[in-house]
Protein backbone atom coordinates (compact mmCIF):
# COMPACT_ATOMS: atom_id res chain seq x y z
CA UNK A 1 89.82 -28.83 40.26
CA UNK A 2 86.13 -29.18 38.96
CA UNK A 3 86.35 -31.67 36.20
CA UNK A 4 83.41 -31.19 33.70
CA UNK A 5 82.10 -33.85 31.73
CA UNK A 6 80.67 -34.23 28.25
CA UNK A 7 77.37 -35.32 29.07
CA UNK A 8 77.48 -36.97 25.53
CA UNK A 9 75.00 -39.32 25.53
CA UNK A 10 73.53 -38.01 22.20
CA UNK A 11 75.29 -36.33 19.97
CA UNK A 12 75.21 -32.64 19.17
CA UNK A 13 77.42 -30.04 16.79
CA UNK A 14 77.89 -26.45 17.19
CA UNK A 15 75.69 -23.54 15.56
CA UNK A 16 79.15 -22.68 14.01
CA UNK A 17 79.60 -26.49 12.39
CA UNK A 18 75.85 -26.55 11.74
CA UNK A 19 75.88 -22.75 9.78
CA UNK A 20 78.53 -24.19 7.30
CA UNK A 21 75.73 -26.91 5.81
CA UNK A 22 72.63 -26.91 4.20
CA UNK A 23 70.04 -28.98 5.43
CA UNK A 24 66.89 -30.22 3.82
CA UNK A 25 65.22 -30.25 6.56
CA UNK A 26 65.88 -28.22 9.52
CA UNK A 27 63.54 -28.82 13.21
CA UNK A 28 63.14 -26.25 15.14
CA UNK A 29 62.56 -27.43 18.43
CA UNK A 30 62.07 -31.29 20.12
CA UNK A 31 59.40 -31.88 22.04
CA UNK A 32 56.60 -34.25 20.78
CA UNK A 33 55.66 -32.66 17.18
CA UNK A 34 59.69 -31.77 16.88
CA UNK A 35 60.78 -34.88 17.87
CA UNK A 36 57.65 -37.31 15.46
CA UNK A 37 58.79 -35.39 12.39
CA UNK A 38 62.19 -35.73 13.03
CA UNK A 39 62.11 -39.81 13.60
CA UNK A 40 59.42 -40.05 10.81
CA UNK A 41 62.22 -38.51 8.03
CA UNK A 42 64.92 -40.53 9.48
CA UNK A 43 62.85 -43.85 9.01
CA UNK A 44 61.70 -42.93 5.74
CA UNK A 45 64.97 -41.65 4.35
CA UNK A 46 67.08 -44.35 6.44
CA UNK A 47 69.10 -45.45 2.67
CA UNK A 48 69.52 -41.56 1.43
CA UNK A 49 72.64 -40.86 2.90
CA UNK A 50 72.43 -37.35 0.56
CA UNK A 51 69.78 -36.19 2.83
CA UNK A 52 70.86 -33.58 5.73
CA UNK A 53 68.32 -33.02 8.90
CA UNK A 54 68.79 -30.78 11.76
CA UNK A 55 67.39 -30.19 14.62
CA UNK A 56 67.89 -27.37 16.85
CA UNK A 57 67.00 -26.85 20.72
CA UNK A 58 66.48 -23.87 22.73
CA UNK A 59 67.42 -25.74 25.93
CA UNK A 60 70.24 -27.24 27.14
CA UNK A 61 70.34 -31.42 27.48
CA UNK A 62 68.46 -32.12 31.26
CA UNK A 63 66.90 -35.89 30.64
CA UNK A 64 67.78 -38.88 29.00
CA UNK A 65 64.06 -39.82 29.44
CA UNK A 66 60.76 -39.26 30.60
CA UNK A 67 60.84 -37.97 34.45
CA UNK A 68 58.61 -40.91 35.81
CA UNK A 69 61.55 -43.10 34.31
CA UNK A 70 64.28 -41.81 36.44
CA UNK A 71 64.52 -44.43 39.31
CA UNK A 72 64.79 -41.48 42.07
CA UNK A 73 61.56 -40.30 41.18
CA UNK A 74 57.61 -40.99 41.37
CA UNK A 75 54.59 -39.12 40.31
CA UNK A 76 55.09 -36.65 43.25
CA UNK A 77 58.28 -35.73 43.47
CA UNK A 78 58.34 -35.03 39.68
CA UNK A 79 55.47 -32.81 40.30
CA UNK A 80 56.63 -31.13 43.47
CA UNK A 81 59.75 -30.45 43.21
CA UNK A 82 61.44 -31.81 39.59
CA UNK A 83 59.50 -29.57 37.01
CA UNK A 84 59.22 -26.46 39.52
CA UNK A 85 62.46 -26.97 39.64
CA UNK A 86 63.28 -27.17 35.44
CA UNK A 87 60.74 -24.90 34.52
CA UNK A 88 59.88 -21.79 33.39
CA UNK A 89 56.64 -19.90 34.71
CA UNK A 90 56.50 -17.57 32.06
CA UNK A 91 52.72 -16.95 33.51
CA UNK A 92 54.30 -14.95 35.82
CA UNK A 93 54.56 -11.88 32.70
CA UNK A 94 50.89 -13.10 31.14
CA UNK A 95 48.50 -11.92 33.43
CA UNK A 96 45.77 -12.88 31.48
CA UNK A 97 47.46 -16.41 31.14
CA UNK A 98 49.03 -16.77 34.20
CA UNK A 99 49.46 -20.33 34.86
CA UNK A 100 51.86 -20.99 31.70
CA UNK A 101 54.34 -23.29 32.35
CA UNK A 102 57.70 -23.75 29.63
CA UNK A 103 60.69 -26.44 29.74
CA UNK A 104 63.30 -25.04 27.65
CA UNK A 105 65.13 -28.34 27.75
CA UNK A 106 66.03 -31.34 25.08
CA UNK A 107 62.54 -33.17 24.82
CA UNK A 108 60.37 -30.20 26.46
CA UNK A 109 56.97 -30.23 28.40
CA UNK A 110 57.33 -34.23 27.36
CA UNK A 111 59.64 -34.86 30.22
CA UNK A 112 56.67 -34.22 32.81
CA UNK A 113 53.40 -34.42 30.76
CA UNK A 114 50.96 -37.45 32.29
CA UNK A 115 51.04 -39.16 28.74
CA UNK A 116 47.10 -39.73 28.72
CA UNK A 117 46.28 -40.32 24.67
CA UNK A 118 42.72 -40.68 23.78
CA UNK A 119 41.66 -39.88 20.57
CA UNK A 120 39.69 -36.57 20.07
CA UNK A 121 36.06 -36.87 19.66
CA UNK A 122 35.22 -37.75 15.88
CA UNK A 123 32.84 -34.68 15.35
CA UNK A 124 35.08 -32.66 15.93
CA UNK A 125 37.96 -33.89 13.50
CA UNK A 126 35.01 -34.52 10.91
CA UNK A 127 35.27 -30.57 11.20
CA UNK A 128 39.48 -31.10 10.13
CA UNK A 129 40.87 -30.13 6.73
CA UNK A 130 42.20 -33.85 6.25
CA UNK A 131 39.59 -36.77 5.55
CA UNK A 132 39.10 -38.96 8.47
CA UNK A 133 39.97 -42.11 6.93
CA UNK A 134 43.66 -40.25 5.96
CA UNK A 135 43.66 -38.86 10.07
CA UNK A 136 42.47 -42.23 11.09
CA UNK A 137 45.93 -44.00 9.46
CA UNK A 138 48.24 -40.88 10.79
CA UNK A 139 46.47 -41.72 14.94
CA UNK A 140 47.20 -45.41 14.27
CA UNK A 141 50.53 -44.27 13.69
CA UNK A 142 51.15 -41.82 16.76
CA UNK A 143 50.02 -44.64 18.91
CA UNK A 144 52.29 -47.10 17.72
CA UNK A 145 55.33 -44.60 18.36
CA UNK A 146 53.86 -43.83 21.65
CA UNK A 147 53.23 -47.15 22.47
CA UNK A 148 49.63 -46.34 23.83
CA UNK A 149 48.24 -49.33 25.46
CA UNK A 150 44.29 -49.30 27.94
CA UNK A 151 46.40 -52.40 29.66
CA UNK A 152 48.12 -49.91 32.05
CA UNK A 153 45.79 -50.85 35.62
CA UNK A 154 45.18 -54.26 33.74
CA UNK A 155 43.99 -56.66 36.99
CA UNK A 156 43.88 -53.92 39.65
CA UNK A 157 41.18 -54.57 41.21
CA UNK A 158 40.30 -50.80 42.23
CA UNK A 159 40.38 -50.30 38.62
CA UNK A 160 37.58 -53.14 37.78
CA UNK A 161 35.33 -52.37 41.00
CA UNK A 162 35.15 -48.91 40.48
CA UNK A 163 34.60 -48.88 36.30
CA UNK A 164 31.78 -50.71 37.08
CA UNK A 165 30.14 -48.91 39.80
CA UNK A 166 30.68 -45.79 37.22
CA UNK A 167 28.68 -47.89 34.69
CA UNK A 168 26.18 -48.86 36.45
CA UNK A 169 26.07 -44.82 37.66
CA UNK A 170 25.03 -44.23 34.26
CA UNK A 171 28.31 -42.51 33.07
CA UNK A 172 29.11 -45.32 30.39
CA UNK A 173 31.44 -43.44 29.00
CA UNK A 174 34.13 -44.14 31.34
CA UNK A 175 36.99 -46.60 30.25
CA UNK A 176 40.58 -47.16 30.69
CA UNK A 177 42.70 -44.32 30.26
CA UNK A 178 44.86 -45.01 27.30
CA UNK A 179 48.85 -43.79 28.23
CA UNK A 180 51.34 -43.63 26.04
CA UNK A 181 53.81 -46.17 28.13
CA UNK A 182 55.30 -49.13 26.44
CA UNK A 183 54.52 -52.42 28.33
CA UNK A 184 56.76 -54.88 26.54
CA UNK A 185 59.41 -56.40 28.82
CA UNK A 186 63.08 -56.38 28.10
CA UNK A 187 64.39 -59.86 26.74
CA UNK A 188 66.73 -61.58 25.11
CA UNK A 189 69.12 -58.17 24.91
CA UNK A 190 66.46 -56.12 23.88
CA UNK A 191 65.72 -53.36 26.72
CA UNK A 192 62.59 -51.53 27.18
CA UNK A 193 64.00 -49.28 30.27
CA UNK A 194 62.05 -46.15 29.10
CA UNK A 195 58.12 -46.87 29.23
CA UNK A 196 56.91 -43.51 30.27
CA UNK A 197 57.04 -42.14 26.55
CA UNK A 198 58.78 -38.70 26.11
CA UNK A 199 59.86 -37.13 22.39
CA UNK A 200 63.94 -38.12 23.86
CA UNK A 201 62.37 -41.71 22.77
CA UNK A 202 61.83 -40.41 19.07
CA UNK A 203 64.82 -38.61 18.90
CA UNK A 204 66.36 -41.78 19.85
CA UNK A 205 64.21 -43.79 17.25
CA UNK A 206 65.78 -41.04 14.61
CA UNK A 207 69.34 -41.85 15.94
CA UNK A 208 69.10 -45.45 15.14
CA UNK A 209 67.98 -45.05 11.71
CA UNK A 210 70.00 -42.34 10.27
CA UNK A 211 72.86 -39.82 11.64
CA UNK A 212 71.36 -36.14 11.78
CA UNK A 213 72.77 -32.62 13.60
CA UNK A 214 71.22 -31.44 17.19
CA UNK A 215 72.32 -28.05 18.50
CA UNK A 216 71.41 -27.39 21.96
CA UNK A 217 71.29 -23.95 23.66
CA UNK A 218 70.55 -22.61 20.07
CA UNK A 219 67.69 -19.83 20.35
CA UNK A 220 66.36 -19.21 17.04
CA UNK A 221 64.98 -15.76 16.64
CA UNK A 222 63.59 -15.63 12.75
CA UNK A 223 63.08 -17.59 9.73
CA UNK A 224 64.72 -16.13 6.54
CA UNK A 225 62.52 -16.68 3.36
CA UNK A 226 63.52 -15.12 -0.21
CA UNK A 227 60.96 -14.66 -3.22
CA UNK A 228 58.13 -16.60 -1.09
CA UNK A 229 60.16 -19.33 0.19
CA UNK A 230 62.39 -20.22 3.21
CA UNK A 231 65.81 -20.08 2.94
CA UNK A 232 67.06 -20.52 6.90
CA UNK A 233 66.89 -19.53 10.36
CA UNK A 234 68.57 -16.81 11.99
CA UNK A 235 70.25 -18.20 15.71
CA UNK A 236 71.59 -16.97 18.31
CA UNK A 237 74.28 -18.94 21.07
CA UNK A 238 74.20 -18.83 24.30
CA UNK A 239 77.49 -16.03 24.18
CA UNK A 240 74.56 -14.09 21.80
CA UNK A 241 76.48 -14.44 18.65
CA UNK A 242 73.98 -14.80 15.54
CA UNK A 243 74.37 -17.76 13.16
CA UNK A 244 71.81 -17.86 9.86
CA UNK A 245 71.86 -21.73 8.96
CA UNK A 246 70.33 -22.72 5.69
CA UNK A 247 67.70 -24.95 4.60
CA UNK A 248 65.21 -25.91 1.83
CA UNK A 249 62.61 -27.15 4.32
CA UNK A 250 62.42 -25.03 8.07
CA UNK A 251 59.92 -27.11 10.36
CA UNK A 252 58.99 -24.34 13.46
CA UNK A 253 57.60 -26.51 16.80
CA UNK A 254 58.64 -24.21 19.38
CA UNK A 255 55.52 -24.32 21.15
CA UNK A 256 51.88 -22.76 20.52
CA UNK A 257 53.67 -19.51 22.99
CA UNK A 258 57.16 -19.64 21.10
CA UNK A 259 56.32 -20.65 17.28
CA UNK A 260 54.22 -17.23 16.57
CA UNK A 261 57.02 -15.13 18.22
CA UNK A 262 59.10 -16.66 15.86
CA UNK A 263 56.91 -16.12 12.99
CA UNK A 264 56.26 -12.66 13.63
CA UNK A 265 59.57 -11.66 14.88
CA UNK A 266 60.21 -12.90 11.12
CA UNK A 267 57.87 -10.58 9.53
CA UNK A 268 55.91 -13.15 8.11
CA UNK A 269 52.54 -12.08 7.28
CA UNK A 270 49.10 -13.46 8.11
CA UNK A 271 46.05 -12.39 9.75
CA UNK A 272 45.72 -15.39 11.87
CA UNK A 273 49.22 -16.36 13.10
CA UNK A 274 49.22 -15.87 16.64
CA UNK A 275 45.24 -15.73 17.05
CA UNK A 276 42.79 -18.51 18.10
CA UNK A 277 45.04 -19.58 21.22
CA UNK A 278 42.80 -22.27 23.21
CA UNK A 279 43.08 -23.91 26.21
CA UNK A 280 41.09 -26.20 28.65
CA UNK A 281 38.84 -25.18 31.53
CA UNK A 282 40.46 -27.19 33.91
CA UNK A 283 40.07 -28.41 37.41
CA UNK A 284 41.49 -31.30 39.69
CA UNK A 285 39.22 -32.65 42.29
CA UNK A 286 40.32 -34.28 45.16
CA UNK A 287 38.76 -37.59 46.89
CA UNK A 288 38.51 -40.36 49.30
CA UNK A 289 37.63 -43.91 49.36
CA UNK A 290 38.12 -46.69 52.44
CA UNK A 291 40.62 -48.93 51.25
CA UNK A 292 38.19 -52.20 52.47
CA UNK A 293 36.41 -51.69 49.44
CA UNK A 294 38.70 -53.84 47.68
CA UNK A 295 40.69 -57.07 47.48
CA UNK A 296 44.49 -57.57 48.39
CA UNK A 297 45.55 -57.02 44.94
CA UNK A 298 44.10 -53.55 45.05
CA UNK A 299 47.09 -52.37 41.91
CA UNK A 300 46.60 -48.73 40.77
CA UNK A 301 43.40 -46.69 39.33
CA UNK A 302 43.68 -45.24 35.48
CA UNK A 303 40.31 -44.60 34.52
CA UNK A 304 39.31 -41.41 31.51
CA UNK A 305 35.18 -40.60 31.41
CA UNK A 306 35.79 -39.40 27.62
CA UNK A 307 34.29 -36.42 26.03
CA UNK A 308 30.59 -36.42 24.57
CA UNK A 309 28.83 -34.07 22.59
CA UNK A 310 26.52 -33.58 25.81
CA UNK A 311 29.30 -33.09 27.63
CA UNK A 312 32.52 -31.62 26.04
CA UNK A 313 35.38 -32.54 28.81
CA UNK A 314 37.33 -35.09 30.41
CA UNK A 315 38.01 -36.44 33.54
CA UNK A 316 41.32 -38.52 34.25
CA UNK A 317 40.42 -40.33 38.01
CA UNK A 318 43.85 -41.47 39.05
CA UNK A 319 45.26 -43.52 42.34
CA UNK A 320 45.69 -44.51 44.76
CA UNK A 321 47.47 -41.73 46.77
CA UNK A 322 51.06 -41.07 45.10
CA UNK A 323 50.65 -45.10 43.86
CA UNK A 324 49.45 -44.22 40.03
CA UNK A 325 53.35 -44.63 39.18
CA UNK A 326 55.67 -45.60 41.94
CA UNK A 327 59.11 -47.28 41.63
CA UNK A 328 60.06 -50.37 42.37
CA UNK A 329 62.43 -49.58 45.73
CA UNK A 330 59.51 -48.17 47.04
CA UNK A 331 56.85 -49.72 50.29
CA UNK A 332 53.44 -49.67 48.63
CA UNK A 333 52.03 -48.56 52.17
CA UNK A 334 48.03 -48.01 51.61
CA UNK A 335 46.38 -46.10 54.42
CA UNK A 336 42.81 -46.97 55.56
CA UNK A 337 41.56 -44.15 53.29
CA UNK A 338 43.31 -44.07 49.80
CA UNK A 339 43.37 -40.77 47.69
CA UNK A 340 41.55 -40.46 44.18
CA UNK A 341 42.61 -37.77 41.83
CA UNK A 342 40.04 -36.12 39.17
CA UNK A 343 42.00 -34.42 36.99
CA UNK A 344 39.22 -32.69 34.19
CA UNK A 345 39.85 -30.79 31.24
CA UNK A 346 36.97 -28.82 29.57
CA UNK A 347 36.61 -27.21 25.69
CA UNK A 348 37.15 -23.40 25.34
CA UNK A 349 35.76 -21.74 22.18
CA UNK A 350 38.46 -20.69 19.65
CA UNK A 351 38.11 -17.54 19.16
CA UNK A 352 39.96 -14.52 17.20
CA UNK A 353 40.51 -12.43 19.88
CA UNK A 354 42.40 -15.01 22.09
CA UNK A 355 45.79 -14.57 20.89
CA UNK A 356 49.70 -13.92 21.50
CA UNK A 357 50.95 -10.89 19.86
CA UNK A 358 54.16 -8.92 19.98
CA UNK A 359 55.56 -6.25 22.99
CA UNK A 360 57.93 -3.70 22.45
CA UNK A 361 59.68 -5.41 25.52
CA UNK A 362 62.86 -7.34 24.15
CA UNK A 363 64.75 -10.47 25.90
CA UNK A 364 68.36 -10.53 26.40
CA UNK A 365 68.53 -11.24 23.03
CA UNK A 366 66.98 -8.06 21.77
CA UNK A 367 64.00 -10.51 20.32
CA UNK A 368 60.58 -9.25 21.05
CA UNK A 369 58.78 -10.86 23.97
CA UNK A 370 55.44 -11.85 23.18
CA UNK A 371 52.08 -11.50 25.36
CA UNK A 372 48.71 -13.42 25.65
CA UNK A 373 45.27 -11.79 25.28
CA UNK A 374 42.55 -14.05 26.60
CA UNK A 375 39.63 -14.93 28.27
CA UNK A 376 37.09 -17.36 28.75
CA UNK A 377 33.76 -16.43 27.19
CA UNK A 378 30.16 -17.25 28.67
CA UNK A 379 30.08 -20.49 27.12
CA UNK A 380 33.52 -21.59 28.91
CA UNK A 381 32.39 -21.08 32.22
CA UNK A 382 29.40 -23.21 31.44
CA UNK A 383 31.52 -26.22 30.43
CA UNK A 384 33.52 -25.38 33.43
CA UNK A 385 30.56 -25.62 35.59
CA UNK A 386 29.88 -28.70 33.94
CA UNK A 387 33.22 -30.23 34.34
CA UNK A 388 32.69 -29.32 38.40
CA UNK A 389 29.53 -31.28 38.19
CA UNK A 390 31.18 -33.99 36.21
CA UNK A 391 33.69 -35.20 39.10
CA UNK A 392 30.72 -34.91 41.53
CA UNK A 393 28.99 -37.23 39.50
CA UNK A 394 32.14 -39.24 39.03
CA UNK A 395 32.53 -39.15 42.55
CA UNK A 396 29.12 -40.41 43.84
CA UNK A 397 29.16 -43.05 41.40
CA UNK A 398 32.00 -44.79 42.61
CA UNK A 399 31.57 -44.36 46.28
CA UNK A 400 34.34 -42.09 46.87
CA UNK A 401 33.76 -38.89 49.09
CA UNK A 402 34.64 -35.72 47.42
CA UNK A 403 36.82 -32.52 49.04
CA UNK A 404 34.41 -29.86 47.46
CA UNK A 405 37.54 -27.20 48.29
CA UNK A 406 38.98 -28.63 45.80
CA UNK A 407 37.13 -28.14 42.56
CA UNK A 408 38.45 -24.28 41.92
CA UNK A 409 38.64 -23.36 38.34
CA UNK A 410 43.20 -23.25 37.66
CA UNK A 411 44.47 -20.38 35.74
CA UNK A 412 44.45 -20.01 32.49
CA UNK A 413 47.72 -21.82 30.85
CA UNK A 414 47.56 -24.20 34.10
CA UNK A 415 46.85 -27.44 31.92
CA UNK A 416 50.08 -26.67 29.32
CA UNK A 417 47.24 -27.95 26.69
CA UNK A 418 47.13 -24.77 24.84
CA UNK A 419 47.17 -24.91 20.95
CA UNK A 420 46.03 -23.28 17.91
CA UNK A 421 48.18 -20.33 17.54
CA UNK A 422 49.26 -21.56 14.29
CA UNK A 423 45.94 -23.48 13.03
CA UNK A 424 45.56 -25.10 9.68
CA UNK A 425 43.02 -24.89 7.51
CA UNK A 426 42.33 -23.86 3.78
CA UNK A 427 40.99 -19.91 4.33
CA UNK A 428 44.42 -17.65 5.12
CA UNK A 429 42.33 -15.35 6.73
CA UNK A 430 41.17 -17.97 9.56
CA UNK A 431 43.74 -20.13 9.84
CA UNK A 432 48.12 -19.66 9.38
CA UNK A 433 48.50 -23.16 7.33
CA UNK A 434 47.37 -25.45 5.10
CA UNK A 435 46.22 -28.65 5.42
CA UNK A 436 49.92 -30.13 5.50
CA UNK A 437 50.92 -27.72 7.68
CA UNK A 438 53.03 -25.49 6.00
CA UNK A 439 52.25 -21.67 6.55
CA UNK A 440 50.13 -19.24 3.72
CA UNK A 441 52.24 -18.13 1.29
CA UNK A 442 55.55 -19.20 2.77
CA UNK A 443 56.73 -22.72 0.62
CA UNK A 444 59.14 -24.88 2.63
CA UNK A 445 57.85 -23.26 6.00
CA UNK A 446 55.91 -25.85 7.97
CA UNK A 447 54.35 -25.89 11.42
CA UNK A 448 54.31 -29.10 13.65
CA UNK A 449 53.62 -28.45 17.08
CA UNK A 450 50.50 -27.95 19.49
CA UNK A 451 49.78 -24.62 18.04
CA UNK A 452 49.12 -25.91 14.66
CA UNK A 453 45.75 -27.92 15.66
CA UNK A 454 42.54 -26.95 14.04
CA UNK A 455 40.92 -27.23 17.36
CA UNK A 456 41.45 -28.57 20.65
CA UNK A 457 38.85 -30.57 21.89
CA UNK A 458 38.32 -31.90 25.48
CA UNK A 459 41.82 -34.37 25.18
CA UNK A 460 45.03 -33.51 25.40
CA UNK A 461 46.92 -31.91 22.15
CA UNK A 462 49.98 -34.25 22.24
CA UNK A 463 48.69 -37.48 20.07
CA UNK A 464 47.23 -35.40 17.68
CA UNK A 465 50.44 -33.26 17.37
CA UNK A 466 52.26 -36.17 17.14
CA UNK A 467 50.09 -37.73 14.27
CA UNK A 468 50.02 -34.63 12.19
CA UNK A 469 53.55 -34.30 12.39
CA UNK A 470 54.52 -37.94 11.33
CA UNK A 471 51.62 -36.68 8.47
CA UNK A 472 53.98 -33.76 7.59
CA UNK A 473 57.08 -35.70 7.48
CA UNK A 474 55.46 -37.82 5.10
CA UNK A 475 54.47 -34.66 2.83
CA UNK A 476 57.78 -32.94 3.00
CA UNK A 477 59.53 -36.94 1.93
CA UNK A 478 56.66 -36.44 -0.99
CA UNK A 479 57.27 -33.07 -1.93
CA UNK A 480 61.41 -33.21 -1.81
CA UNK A 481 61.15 -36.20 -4.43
C-alpha cells in the first residue's frame, strides 16, 4: 500500500472552493513580485478581516525554502543537479532565446536564484515614471523583507585581500556583494532557519499576519474584464476542468515569458504588451588563485564591481571553489589552488522588436503557446565585449589567473534576468502600464513581476520587482479605501 501524505505545510483550497468567493485581490503567481504584494496586503490589512486575497500557482508545492537552505544541499548540487532537475527549459522551443529556464513550482525561479541585490544605477531610475525619493522609500523596503545585508564574507580574509588589490587596480567600484540572506541568529525561541531569502519567506510573512487562499496546480489561461475593468480569471486544474474565479483587483506575475501570454490570450489590447523583452549579455569566467595568498581564516569571497555609466555591467567574483555557501556537515577541504567565479551581467538595449508574441501552437490546455523574437543589436555585443574585458581586468587585479575558455558569450535567456514585457510608463503606445502598475485601459488589472520594469539595467530584476510590488500593494490598499 503506498500511503500518500498531505504535504500540508501551508495551506491551500481547491479552484472549486476558491470559484465560489470573490476576492479583492486575487495573485496570480508567487515568486518574488507575487509573493511582496501578497505579504505587503496582508500586513497592511492584518485588522480587516472583510478583506479576501488569493493567490494562485501554476506549480505544484516542491520547497519549503530557498534551495541553499535545504541541509542536503550546497551551491553545486543545487546547480547541477536540483534545478535541472525542477525545471523547465522552455529554451528548448525559443530558438532565438534558447537558454530560458522556468520553475513552475510554489515560490518559482526564487528557489535557485543567487539572491545578489544591488540597487540599479541611479541614472537609470532617474529615467523611471516614479520620483526617486518615492523609489528610494519602496528599495529601503525590499531590502528589509529580503534581509539584504554587505556583512555576508564579513572577516574572510580572501574577501579583504583581494577588495583591496581590486582598489588599488583602479576598479574602485568593487564592494561587497549585497545578498538578500538574513544574518540574525535564532534565540530565545525565535528561529531564523531560512537565511537564503526565497518569495516561500513572504508567503510565510503573509500567513502570519492574515489567513488568505493558495491554489496550487491552478493554470490560469485569461483574465475576464467587463466595461473596462477586471472581473476574474479564467483557470484551468490539473484534470483540465475550467474554473472563472472572481475578483475586483487581478494582480498577473507569472513571469516576463508567462504574464503577456496571459494578457494576450485574454484579448487585452495594447501595442506594447509583450514587446521590449530585455535581457543581460552574460558571461561567467572562470579562475585560479594559490591558496598561500592568504591567512588561516581564509572564509568565503562575495565581491560585486557595480555598474558605471562607463561601463554598464556587473561582475559577481564568488569563492572559493564550491565554498561560497556550504553546509555545516560538510569538510571545508581547500586545495593548493582555490577556484574564483566571475559571474557578469551586461545591459541590452530595449527595444520594440524584442518581444514574445502568440503561435497558433496550443498546450495541452488548448492555450496558445507563446514565442520570443530577439536579438542582440551592435551595441550589445559591445557591452559584451566589454564585460569579457571586465573579468580580465578583474582578474589581473587581484592576482588570480584567468581560464580564457571560459569567457563565451551564454544564450540568450541563460541569466533568467529577462524583464520588460509588461513595462510601465505613462505613453500606452511604449509601455503596457502605468506608473502603479496596472495595465492601459484595464482598471483593477495590475502587473507585478520582472516583466513590468521600465528597464533593466546591469543588476538583477528581483529587488526592484520586489520594491515595486510592495509599491503596488500599497496603491491597490489606497485605491480599495
Amino acid at each position: 500500500m503506498v500511503v500518500k501524505y498531505k504535504n500540508n505545510w501551508i495551506p491551500t483550497k481547491s479552484l472549486e472552493e476558491m470559484s465560489n468567493a470573490n476576492y479583492d485581490v486575487l495573485i496570480v503567481g508567487t515568486g518574488p513580485g507575487g509573493g511582496a504584494t501578497l505579504q505587503r496586503l496582508c500586513e497592511l490589512w492584518k485588522n480587516q478581516g472583510a478583506k479576501k486575497i488569493g493567490i494562485l500557482e501554476k506549480g505544484d508545492k516542491l520547497f519549503h525554502s530557498h534551495s541553499l537552505n535545504i541541509p542536503t544541499q550546497n551551491v553545486n548540487t543545487a546547480r547541477d543537479a536540483l534545478l535541472p532537475d525542477n525545471s523547465t527549459v522552455i529554451g528548448e522551443r525559443l530558438p532565438q532565446f534558447s537558454g530560458a529556464r522556468m520553475v513552475y513550482a510554489l515560490g518559482g525561479r526564487s528557489l535557485f536564484w543567487n539572491a545578489a541585490t544591488p540597487r540599479p544605477i541611479q541614472s537609470e531610475l532617474n529615467k523611471w515614471p516614479i520620483h526617486r525619493q518615492e523609489l528610494n522609500v519602496y528599495y529601503d523596503m525590499a531590502e528589509r523583507l529580503l534581509h539584504v545585508t554587505r556583512d555576508y564574507a564579513k572577516g574572510s580574509s580572501m574577501q579583504n585581500t583581494l577588495l583591496k588589490r581590486l582598489h588599488a587596480g583602479g576598479i574602485l567600484e568593487a564592494k561587497d556583494m549585497p545578498v538578500a540572506f538574513d544574518m540574525t541568529p535564532s534565540r530565545q525561541g525565535e528561529v531564523h532557519s531560512n537565511p537564503w531569502f526565497s518569495s516561500i519567506n513572504a508567503l510565510a510573512a503573509a500567513l502570519f499576519d492574515r489567513p488568505y487562499d493558495l491554489a496550487v496546480n491552478a493554470y490560469v489561461s485569461r483574465v475576464m474584464e467587463e466595461n473596462g475593468r477586471v472581473s476574474g480569471v479564467e483557470v484551468f486544474s490539473a484534470d483540465k476542468n475550467a474554473h472563472i474565479i472572481r475578483a475586483k483587483n487581478v494582480v498577473v506575475s507569472a513571469s516576463t515569458l508567462e504574464t503577456p501570454r496571459i494578457l494576450l490570450n485574454s484579448g487585452i489590447q495594447g501595442p506594447a504588451i509583450g514587446h521590449y523583452l530585455t535581457g543581460h549579455v552574460s558571461i561567467i569566467g572562470i579562475g585560479t588563485i594559490s591558496r598561500r595568498q592568504f591567512s588561516d581564516k581564509l572564509g568565503n569571497l562575495c565581491i560585486l564591481k557595480f555598474e558605471t555609466k562607463e561601463s554598464p555591467y556587473q561582475i559577481q567574483i564568488l569563492g572559493p571553489d564550491q565554498y561560497f555557501s556550504y553546509q555545516q556537515f560538510e569538510d571545508k577541504v581547500h586545495k593548493d589552488q582555490l577556484m574564483v567565479v566571475y559571474a557578469a551581467f551586461g545591459r541590452v538595449e530595449p527595444r520594440a522588436e524584442n518581444r514574445v508574441y502568440l503561435t497558433g501552437e496550443k498546450d495541452e490546455f488548448g492555450v496558445p503557446l507563446q514565442q520570443v523574437q530577439y536579438s542582440l543589436s551592435n551595441k550589445d555585443r559591445q557591452t559584451a565585449n566589454q564585460v569579457a574585458q571586465g573579468i580580465r581586468q578583474s582578474a589581473a587585479a587581484m592576482g588570480v589567473t584567468l581560464d580564457e575558455s571560459t569567457l563565451v558569450l551564454r544564450p540568450p535567456g541563460a541569466d533568467m534576468h529577462e524583464a520588460s514585457t509588461c513595462r510601465m510608463g505613462d505613453d500606452p503606445a511604449t509601455s503596457s502600464t502605468n506608473r502603479h502598475g496596472q495595465v492601459h485601459g484595464i482598471q483593477g488589472l495590475y502587473v507585478a513581476d520582472n516583466s513590468v520594469l521600465p528597464s533593466l539595467t546591469a543588476a538583477g530584476p528581483v529587488l526592484s520587482n520586489v520594491a515595486l510590488a510592495i509599491r503596488l500593494a500599497d496603491h491597490i490598499v489606497r485605491q480599495s479605501g
